[in-house]
Protein backbone atom coordinates (compact mmCIF):
# COMPACT_ATOMS: atom_id res chain seq x y z
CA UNK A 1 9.20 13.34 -7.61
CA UNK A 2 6.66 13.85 -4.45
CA UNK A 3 7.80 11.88 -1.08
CA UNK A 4 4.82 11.35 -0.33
CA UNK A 5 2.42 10.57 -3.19
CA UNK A 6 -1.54 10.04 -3.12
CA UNK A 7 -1.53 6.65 -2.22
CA UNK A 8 -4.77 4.51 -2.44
CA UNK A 9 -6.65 0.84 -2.26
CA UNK A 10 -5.83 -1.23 -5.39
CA UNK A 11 -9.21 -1.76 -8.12
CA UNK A 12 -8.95 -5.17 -9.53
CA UNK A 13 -7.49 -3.27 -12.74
CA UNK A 14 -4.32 -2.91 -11.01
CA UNK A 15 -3.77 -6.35 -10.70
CA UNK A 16 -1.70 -6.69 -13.54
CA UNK A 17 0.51 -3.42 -13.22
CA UNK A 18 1.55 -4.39 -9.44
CA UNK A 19 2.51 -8.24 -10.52
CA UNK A 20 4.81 -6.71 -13.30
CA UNK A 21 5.42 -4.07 -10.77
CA UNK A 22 6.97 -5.96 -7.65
CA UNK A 23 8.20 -8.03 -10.75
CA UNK A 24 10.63 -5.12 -12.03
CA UNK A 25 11.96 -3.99 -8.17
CA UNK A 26 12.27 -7.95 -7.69
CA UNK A 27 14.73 -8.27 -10.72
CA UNK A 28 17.48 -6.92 -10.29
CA UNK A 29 18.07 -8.57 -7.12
CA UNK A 30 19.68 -12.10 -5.49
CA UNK A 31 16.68 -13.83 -4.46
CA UNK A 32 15.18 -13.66 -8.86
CA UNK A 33 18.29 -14.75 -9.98
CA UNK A 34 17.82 -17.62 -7.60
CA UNK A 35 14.31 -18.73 -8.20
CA UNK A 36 15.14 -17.97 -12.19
CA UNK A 37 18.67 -18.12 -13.15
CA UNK A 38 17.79 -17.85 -16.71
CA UNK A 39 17.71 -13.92 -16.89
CA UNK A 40 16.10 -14.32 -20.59
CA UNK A 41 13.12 -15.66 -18.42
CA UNK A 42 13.17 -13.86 -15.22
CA UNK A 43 11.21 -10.95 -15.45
CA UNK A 44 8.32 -13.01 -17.37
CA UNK A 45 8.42 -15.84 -15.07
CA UNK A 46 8.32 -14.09 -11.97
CA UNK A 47 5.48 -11.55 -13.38
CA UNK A 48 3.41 -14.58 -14.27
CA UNK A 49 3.90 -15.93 -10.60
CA UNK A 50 3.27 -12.78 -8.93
CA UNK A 51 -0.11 -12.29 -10.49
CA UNK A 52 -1.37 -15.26 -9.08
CA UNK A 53 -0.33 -13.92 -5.38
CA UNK A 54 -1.46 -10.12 -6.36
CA UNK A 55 -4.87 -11.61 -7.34
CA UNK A 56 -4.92 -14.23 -4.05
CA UNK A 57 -4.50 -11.28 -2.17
CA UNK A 58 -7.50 -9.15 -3.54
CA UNK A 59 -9.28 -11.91 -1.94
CA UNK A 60 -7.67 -12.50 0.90
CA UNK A 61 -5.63 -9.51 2.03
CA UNK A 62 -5.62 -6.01 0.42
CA UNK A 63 -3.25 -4.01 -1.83
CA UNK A 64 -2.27 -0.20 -1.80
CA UNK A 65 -0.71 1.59 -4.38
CA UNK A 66 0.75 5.12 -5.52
CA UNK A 67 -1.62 6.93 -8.28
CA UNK A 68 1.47 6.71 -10.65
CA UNK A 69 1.52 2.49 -10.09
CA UNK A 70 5.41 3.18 -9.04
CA UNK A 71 5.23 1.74 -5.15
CA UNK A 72 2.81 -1.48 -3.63
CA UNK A 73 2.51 -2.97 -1.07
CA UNK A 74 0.97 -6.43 -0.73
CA UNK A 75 -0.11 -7.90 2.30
CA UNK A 76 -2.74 -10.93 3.48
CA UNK A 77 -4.51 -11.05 6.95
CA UNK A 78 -3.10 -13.68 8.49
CA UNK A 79 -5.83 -13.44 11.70
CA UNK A 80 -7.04 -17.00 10.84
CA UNK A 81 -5.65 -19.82 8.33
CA UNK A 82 -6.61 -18.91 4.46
CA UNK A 83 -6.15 -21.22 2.09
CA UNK A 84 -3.32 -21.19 -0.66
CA UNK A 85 -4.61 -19.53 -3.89
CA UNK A 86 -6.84 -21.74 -6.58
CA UNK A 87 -5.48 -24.67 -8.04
CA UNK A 88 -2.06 -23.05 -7.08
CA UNK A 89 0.09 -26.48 -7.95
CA UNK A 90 -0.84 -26.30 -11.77
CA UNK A 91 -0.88 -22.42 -12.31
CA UNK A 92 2.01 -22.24 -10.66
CA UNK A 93 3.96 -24.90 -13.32
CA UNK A 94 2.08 -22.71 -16.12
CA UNK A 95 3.63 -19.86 -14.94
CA UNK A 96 7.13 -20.71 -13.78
CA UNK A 97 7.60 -23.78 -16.04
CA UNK A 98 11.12 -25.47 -14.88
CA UNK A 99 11.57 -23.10 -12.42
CA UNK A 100 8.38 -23.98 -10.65
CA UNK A 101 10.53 -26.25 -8.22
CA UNK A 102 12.61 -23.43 -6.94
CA UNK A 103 9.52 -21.34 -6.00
CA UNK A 104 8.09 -24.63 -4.14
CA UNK A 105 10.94 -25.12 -2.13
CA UNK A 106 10.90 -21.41 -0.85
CA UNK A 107 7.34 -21.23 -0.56
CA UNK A 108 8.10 -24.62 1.74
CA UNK A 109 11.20 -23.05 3.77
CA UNK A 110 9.04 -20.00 4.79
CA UNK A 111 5.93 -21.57 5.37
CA UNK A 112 7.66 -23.77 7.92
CA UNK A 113 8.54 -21.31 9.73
CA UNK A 114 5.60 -18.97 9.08
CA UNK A 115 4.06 -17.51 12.27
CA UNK A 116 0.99 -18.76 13.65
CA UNK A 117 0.24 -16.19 15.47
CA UNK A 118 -2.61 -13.82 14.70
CA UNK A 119 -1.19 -11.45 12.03
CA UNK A 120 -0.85 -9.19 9.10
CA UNK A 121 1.36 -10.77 6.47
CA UNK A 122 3.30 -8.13 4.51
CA UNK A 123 4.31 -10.04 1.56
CA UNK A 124 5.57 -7.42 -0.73
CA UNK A 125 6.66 -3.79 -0.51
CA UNK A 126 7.86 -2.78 -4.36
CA UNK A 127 9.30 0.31 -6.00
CA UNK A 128 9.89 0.65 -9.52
CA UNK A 129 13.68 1.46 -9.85
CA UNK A 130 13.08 4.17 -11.79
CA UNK A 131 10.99 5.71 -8.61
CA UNK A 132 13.60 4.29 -5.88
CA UNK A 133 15.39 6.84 -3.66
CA UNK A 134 12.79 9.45 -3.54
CA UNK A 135 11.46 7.90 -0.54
CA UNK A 136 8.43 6.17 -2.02
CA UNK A 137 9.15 3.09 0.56
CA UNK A 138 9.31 5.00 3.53
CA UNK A 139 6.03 7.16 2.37
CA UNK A 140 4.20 3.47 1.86
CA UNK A 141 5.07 2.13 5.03
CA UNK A 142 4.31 4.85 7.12
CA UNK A 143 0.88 4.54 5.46
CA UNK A 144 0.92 0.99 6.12
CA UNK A 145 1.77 1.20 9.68
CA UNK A 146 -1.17 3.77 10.29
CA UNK A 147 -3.77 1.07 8.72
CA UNK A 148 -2.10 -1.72 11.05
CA UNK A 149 -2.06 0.29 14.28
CA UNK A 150 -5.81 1.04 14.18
CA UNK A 151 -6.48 -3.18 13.89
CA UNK A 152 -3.72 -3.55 17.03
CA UNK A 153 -1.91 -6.13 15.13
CA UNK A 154 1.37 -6.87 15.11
CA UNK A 155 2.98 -7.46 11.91
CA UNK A 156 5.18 -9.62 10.07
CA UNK A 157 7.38 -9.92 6.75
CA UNK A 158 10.46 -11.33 5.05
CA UNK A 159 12.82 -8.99 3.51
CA UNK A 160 16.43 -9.48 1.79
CA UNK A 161 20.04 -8.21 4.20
CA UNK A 162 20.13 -4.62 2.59
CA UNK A 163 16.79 -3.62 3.20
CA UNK A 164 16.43 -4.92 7.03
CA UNK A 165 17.48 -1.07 7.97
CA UNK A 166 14.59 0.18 5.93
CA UNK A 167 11.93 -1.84 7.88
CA UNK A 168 13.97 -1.29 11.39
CA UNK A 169 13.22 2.44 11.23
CA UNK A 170 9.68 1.65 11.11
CA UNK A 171 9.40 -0.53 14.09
CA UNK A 172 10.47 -4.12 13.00
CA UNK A 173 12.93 -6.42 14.45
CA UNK A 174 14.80 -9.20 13.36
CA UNK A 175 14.06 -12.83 13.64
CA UNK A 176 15.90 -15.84 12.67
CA UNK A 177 17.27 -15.89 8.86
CA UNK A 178 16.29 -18.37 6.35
CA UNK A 179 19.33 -19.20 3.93
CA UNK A 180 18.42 -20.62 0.92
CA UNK A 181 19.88 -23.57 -0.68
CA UNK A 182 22.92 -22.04 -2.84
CA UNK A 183 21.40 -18.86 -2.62
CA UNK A 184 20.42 -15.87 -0.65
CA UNK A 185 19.36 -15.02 3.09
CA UNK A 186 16.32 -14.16 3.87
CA UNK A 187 15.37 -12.15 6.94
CA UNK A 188 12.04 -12.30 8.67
CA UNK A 189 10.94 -9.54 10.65
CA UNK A 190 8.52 -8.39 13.60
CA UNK A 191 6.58 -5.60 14.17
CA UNK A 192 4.23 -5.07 17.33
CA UNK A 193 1.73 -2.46 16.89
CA UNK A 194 2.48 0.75 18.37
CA UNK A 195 0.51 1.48 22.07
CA UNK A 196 1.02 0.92 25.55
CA UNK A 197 0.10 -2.28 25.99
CA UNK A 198 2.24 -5.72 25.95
CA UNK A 199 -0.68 -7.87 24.98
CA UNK A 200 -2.07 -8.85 21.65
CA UNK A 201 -4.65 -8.63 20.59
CA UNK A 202 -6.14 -5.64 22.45
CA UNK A 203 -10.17 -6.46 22.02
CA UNK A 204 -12.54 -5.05 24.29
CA UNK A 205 -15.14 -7.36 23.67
CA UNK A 206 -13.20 -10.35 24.03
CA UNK A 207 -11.68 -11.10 27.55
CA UNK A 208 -8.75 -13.56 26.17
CA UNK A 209 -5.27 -12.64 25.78
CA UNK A 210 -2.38 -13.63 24.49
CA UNK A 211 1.21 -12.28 24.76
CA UNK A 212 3.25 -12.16 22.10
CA UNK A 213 5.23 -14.68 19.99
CA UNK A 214 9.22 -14.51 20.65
CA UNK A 215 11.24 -16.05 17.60
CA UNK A 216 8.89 -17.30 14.93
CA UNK A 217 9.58 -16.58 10.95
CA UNK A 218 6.88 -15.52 8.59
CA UNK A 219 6.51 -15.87 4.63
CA UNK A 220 7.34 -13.88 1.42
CA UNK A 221 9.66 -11.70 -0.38
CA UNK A 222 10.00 -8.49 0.39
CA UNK A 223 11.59 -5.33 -1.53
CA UNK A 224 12.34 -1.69 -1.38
């Protein structure tokens, strides 16, 4: 399998494939068996949730995928407030049914301590496990990290223990954890953009600037 794969912008047909996508890496995994504990129900469940962030971010962020639709990532641009997806409270208990609390409350934890600085939001970096350990991850974010240092950005996301090492190599730092409730920790991380400078944002037709944030948390699962 190629390390590094053609990888291109999502088409609104791919919406599907990456929710049942990030879905399948997601599964296996501490933080699923947490927000579903019923494993009968887990992969549909958090499929049916997914696509209504997948298709919230074809609106409001963008989406890049491998030809083969075996690696995503997800991400929203967090440079203003955006509003939560459509009518998000009742698709959401469509989709996750009794589980639809536990996906509240950790939509609530991160939120709360979401960034509010300027920012791009990386809210999901997937691999099929059939495609893991042939360095699709590491192929994706180095792709990612190219997009984000032309926009002078920093970025953040929110990844599980065992994959913090995988998102340290590529210039992120750690932040405060998030433990949830009788369940796993999560672990945002930073990334400034890479360049000389110590100021964000780096706009030459806008005389303000700000420094960067110290210890603030961002939102949403991550994967490898």
């Amino acid at each position: 399998m190629d390390a590094d794969p053609r990888i291109r912008a999502a088409r609104w047909a791919d919406k599907d494939p990456v929710a049942a996508l990030i879905a399948d890496a997601l599964h296996p995994g501490a933080l699923a068996a947490w927000l579903v504990p019923d494993p009968a129900q887990r992969r549909q469940v958090l499929t049916d949730v997914l696509a209504i962030w997948v298709e919230h971010a074809m609106f409001y962020g963008d989406i890049h995928v491998t030809d083969d639709l075996t690696t995503a990532t997800v991400g929203f641009h967090r440079y203003r407030a955006i509003p939560p997806p459509a009518h998000y409270g009742s698709r959401l208990t469509e989709a996750a049914g009794p589980h639809a609390d536990r996906f509240d409350l950790l939509d609530t934890l991160l939120s709360a301590q979401r960034s509010t600085e300027p920012h791009y939001h990386l809210a999901f970096l997937a691999v099929h496990p059939d495609a893991q350990q042939a360095g699709r991850a590491t192929a994706m974010l180095r792709h990612h990290r190219s997009r984000l240092d032309r926009t002078d950005l920093p970025s953040w996301t929110d990844t599980t223990t065992d994959a913090q090492h995988l998102y340290a190599r590529h210039g992120y730092t750690p932040r405060p954890s998030i433990p949830l409730p009788d369940g796993p920790v999560l672990c945002p991380m930073r990334r400034n953009p890479d360049g000389p400078s110590d100021i964000w944002p780096a706009n030459r037709g806008h005389r303000r600037q700000v420094t960067r944030a110290t210890c603030v948390s961002s939102h949403s699962g991550a994967s490898s």
